[in-house]
Protein backbone atom coordinates (compact mmCIF):
# COMPACT_ATOMS: atom_id res chain seq x y z
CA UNK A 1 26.72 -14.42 -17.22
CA UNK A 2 25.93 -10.55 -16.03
CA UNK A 3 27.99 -9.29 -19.40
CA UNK A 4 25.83 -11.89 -21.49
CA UNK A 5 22.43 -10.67 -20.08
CA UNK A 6 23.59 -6.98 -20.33
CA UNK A 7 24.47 -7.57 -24.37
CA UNK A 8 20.91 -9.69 -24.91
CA UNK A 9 18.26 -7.88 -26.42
CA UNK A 10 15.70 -6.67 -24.97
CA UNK A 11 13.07 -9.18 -25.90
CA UNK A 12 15.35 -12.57 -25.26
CA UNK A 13 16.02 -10.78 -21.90
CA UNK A 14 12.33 -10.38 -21.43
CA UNK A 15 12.09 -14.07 -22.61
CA UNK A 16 14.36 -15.23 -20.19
CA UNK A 17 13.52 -13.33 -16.99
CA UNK A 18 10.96 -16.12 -15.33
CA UNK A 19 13.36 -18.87 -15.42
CA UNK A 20 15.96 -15.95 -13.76
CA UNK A 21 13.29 -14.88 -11.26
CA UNK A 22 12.12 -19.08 -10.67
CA UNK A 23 16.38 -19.23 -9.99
CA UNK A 24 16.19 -15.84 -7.59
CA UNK A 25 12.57 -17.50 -5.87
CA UNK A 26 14.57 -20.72 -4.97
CA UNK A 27 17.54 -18.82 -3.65
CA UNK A 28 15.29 -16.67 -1.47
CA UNK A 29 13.38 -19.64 -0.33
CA UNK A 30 12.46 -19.10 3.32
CA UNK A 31 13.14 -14.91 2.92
CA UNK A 32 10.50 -14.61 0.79
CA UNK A 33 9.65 -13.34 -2.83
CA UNK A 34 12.28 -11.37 -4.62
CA UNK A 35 10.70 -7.73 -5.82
CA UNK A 36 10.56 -8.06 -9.24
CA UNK A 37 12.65 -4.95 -10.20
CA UNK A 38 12.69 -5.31 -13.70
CA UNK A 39 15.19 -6.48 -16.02
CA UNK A 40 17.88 -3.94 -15.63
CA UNK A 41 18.58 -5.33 -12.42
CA UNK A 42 17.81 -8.80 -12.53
CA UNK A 43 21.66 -9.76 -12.85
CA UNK A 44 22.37 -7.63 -9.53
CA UNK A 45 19.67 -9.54 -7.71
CA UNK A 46 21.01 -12.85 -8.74
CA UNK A 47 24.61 -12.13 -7.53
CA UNK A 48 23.74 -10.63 -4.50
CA UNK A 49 21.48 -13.87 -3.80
CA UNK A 50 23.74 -16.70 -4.74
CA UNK A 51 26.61 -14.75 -2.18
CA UNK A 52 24.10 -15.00 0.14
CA UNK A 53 22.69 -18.28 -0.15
CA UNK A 54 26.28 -19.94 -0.22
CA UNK A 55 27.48 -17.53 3.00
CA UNK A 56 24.48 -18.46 5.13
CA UNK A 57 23.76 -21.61 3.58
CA UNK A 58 19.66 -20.60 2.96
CA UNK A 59 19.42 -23.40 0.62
CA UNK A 60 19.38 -27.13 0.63
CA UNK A 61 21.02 -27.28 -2.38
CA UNK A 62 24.40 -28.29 -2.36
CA UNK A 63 27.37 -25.98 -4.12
CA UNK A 64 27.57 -28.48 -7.23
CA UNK A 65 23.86 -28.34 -7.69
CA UNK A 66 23.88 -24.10 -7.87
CA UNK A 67 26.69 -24.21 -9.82
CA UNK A 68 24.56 -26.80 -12.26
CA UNK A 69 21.96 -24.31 -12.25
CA UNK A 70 23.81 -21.28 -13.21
CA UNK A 71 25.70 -22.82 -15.65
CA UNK A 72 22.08 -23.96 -17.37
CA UNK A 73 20.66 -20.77 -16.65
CA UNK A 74 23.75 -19.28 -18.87
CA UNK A 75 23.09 -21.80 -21.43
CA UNK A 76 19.73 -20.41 -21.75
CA UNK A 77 21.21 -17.13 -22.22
CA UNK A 78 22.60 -18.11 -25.32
């Protein structure tokens, strides 16, 4: 997914960046909002969140239903 969103154009990245940053706002949950650093980084933020999520289990969401998500939000991507 990060190699897909690096090759996107600009604009479908811009296009696509609320449903990333909805994805990054769930992850966070209880943490609070995610800065919204721009597009370069969005990618970074989203790996760095899902790791965390899954090692200190912030979400309610169970592995199968983040995996369902990323694999949609790479869909999207497309």
């Amino acid at each position: 997914m990060v190699r897909r969103w690096r090759e996107l154009p600009l604009d479908h990245a811009l296009s696509c960046a609320p449903t990333v940053r909805a994805l990054l706002d769930d992850l966070a949950g209880a943490q609070g909002p995610v800065p919204d650093l721009g597009p370069a980084v969005l990618m970074d933020q989203l790996t760095v969140l899902v790791h965390d999520a899954c090692a200190a289990d912030w979400t309610a969401a169970t592995p199968e239903a983040l995996a369902t998500r990323l694999a949609d939000l790479r869909r999207a991507l497309t």
